[in-house]
C-alpha atoms as a PDB file:
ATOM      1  CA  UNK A   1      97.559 109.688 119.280  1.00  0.00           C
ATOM      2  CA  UNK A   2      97.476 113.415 117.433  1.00  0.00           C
ATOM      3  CA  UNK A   3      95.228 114.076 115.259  1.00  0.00           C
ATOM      4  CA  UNK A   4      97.669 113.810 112.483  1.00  0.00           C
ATOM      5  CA  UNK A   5      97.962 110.494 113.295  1.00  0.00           C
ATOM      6  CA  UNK A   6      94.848 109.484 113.285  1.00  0.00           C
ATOM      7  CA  UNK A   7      94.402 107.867 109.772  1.00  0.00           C
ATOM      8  CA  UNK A   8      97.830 106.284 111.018  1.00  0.00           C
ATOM      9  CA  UNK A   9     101.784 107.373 111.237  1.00  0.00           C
ATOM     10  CA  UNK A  10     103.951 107.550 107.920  1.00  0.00           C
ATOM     11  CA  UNK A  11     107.705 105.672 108.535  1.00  0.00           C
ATOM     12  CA  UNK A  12     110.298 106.674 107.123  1.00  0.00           C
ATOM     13  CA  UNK A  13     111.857 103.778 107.766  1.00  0.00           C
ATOM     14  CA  UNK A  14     110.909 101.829 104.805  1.00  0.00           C
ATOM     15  CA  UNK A  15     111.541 104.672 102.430  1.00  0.00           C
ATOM     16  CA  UNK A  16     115.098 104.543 103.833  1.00  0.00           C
ATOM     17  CA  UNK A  17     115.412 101.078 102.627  1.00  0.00           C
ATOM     18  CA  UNK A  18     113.976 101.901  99.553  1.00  0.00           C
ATOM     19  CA  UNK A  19     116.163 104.491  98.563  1.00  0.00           C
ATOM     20  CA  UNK A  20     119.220 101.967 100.120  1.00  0.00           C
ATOM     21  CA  UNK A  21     117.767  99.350  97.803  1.00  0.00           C
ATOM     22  CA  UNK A  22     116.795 100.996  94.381  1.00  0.00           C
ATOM     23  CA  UNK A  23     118.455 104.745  94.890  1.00  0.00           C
ATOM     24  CA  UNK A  24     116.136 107.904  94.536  1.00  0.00           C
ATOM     25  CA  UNK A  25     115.669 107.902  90.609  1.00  0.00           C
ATOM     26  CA  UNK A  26     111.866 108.368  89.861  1.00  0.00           C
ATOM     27  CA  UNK A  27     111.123 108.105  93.874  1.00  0.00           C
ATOM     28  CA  UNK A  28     112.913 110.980  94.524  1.00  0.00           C
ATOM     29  CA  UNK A  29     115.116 114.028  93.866  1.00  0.00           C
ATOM     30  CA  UNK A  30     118.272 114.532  96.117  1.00  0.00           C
ATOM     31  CA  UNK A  31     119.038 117.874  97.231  1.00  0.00           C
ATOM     32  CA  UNK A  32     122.683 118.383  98.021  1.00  0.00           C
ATOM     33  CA  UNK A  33     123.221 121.097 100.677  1.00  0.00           C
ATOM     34  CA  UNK A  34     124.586 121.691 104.286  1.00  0.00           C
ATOM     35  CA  UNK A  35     122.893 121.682 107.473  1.00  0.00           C
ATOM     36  CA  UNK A  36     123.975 124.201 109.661  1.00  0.00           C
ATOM     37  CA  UNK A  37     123.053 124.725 113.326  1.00  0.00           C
ATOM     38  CA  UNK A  38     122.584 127.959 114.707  1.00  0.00           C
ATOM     39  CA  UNK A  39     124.239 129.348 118.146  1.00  0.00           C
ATOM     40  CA  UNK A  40     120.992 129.122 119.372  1.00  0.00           C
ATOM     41  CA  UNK A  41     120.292 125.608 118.792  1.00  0.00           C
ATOM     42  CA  UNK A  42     118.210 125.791 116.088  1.00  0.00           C
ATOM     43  CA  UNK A  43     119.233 124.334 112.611  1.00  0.00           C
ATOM     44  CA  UNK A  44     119.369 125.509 109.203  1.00  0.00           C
ATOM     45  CA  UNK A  45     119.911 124.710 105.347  1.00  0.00           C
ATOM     46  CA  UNK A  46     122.411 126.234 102.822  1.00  0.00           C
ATOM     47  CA  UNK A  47     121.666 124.652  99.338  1.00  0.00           C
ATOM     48  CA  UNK A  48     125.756 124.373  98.297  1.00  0.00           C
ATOM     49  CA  UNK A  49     126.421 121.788  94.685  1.00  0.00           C
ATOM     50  CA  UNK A  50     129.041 120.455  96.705  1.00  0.00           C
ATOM     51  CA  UNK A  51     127.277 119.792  99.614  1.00  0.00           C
ATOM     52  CA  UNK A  52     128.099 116.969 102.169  1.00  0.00           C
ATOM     53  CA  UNK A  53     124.086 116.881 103.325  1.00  0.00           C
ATOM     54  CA  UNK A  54     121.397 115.540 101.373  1.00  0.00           C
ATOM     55  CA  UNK A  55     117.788 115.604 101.345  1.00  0.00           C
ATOM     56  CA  UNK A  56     115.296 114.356  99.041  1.00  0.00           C
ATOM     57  CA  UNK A  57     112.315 115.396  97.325  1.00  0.00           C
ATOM     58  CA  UNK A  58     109.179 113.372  96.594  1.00  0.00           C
ATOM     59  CA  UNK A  59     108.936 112.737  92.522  1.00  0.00           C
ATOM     60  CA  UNK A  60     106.148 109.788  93.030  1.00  0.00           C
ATOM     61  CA  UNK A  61     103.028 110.629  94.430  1.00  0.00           C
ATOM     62  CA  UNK A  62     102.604 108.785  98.042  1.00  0.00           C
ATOM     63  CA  UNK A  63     100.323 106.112  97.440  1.00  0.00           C
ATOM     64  CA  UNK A  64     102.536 105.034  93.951  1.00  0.00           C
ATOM     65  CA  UNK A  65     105.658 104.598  96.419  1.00  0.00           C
ATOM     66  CA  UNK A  66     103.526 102.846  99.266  1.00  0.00           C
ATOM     67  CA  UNK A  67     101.961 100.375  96.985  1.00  0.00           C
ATOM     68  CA  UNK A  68     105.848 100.325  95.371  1.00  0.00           C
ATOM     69  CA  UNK A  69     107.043  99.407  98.833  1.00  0.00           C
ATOM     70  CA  UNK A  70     104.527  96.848 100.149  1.00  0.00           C
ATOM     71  CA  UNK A  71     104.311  94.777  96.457  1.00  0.00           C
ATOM     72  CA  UNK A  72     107.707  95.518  95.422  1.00  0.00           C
END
């Protein structure tokens, strides 16, 4: 396990179905943008309004949206 891991591994699994569930307001702010990948294989991020990318942005501290998740 890396050391990162040791106090255990954050999913992102269940904030997936969170944000499926209740959508990112107050969880989270979505970032519209597009991800663009590089000729050498790397990627990148233009922030574009019009976007077809999103990402979001944590608005609830971490334990708030755990305890969210595992009491509903």
């Amino acid at each position: 396990m890396a050391e990162e891991d040791k106090n255990g591994r954050m999913s992102w699994d269940e904030t997936a179905v969170l944000i499926a569930v209740y959508g990112t307001k107050g969880f989270f702010t979505s970032v519209p943008g597009e991800i663009t990948i590089h000729p050498d294989g790397s990627n990148g991020w233009n922030n574009m309004s019009n976007g077809k990318h999103t990402y979001v942005v944590q608005d609830m501290p971490v334990d708030r949206v755990s305890r969210f998740i595992e009491t509903g």
